[in-house]
Protein backbone atom coordinates (compact mmCIF):
# COMPACT_ATOMS: atom_id res chain seq x y z
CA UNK A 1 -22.42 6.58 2.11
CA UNK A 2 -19.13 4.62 1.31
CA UNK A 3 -19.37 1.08 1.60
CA UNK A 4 -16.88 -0.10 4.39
CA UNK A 5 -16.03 3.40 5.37
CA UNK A 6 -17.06 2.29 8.71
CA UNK A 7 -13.67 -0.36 9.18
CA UNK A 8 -11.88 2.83 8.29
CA UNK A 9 -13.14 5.36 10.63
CA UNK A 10 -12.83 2.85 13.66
CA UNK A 11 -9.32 2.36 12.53
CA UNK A 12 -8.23 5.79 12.15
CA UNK A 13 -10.06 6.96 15.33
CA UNK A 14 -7.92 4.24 17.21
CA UNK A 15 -4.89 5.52 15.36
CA UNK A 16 -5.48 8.80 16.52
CA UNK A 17 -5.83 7.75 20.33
CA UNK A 18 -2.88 6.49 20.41
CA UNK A 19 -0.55 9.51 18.61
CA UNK A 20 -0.96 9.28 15.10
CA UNK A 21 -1.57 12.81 13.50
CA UNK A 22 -3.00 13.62 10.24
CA UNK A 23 0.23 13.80 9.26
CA UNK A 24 1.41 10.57 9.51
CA UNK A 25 -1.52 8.86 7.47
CA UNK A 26 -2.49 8.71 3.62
CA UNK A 27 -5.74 6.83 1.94
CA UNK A 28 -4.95 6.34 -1.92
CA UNK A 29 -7.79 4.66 -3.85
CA UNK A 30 -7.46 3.21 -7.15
CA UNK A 31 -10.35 2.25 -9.72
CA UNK A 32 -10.66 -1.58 -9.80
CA UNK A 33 -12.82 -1.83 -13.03
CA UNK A 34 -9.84 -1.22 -14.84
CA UNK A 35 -6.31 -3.44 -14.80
CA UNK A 36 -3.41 -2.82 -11.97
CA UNK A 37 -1.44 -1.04 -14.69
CA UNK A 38 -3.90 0.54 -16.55
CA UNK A 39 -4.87 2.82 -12.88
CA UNK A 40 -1.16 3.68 -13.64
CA UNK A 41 -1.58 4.67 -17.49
CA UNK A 42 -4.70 6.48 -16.55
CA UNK A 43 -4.83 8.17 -13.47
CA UNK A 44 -0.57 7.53 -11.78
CA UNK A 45 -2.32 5.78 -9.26
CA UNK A 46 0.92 3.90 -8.83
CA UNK A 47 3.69 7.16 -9.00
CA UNK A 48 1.24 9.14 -6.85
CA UNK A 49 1.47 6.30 -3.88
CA UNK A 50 5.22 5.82 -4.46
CA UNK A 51 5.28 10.05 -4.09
CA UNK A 52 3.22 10.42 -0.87
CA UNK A 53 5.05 6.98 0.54
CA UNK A 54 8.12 8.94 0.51
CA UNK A 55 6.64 11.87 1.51
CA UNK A 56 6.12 10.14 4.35
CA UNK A 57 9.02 9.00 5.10
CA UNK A 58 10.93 12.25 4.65
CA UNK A 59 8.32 14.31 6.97
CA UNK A 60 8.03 11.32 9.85
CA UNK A 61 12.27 11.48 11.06
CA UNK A 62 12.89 8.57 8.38
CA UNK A 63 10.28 6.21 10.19
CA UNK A 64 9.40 3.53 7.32
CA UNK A 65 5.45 2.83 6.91
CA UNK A 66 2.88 0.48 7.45
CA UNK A 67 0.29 -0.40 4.75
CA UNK A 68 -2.98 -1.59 5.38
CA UNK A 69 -4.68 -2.71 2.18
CA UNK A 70 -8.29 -4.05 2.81
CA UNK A 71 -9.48 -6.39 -0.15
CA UNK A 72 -8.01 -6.63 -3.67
CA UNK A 73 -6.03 -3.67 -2.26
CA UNK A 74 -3.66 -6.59 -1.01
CA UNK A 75 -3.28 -7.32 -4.70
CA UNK A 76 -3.33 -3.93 -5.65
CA UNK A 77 -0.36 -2.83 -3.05
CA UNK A 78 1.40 -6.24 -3.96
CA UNK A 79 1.25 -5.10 -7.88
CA UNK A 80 2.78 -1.68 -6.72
CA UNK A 81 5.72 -3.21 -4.47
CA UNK A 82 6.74 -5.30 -7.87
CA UNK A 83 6.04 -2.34 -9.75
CA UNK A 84 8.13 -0.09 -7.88
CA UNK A 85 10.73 -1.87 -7.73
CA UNK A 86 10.89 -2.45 -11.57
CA UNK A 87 12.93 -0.15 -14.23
CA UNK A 88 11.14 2.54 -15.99
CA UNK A 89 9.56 2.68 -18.69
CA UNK A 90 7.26 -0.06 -17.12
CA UNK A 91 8.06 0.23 -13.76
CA UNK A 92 8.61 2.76 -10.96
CA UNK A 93 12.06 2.84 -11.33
CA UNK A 94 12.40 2.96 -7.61
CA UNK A 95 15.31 0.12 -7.38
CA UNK A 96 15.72 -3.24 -6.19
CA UNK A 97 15.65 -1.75 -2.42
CA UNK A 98 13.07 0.77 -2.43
CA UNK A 99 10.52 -1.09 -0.42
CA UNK A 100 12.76 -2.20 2.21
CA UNK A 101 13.84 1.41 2.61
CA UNK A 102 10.22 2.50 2.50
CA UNK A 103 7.86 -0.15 3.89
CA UNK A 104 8.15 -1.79 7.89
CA UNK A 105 5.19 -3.92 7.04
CA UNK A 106 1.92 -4.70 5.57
CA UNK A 107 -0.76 -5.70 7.21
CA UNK A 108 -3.93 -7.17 5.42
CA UNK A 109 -7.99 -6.50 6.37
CA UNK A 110 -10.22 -8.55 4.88
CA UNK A 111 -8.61 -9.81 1.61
């Protein structure tokens, strides 16, 4: 059993109903015991949702996405928008743009 799994499943069943394939989505999950940056030093929590974000992009015609964080994943996605954005070595090195060529919106549950 995963706690909240159930505000999940509703939402990607209604997804699905109304066209969105497998395809189109991505979960990432990042450990909260540990600090926003340290899930980067650890684990790339942060590259690998910069990665599948363009992923996205590139294998959906160029269609931008829409995040739904649930919780302190609204702090956790906010930390990766100003971390993307940010040079390298500390940042993602993604540029000054990279949201606005990658994200249509985000839209909060439940934080």
């Amino acid at each position: 059993f995963a706690p909240g799994y159930f505000v999940w499943a509703v939402l990607i069943a209604n997804l699905a109903q109304i066209g969105y394939e497998e395809k189109s989505m991505y979960m990432a999950a990042y450990d909260w015991r540990i600090s926003f940056q340290n899930t980067e030093v650890r684990d790339k929590s942060l590259s690998r949702i910069k990665s599948n974000i363009e992923l996205l992009v590139a294998t959906n015609g160029g269609n931008k996405v829409v995040v739904i964080p649930h919780s302190m994943g609204a702090l956790y996605f906010l930390h990766f928008m100003k971390w993307v954005e940010a040079p390298t070595p500390t940042g993602g090195g993604g540029g000054s743009d990279w949201c606005a060529k990658h994200i249509k919106a985000v839209m909060n549950i439940g934080g």
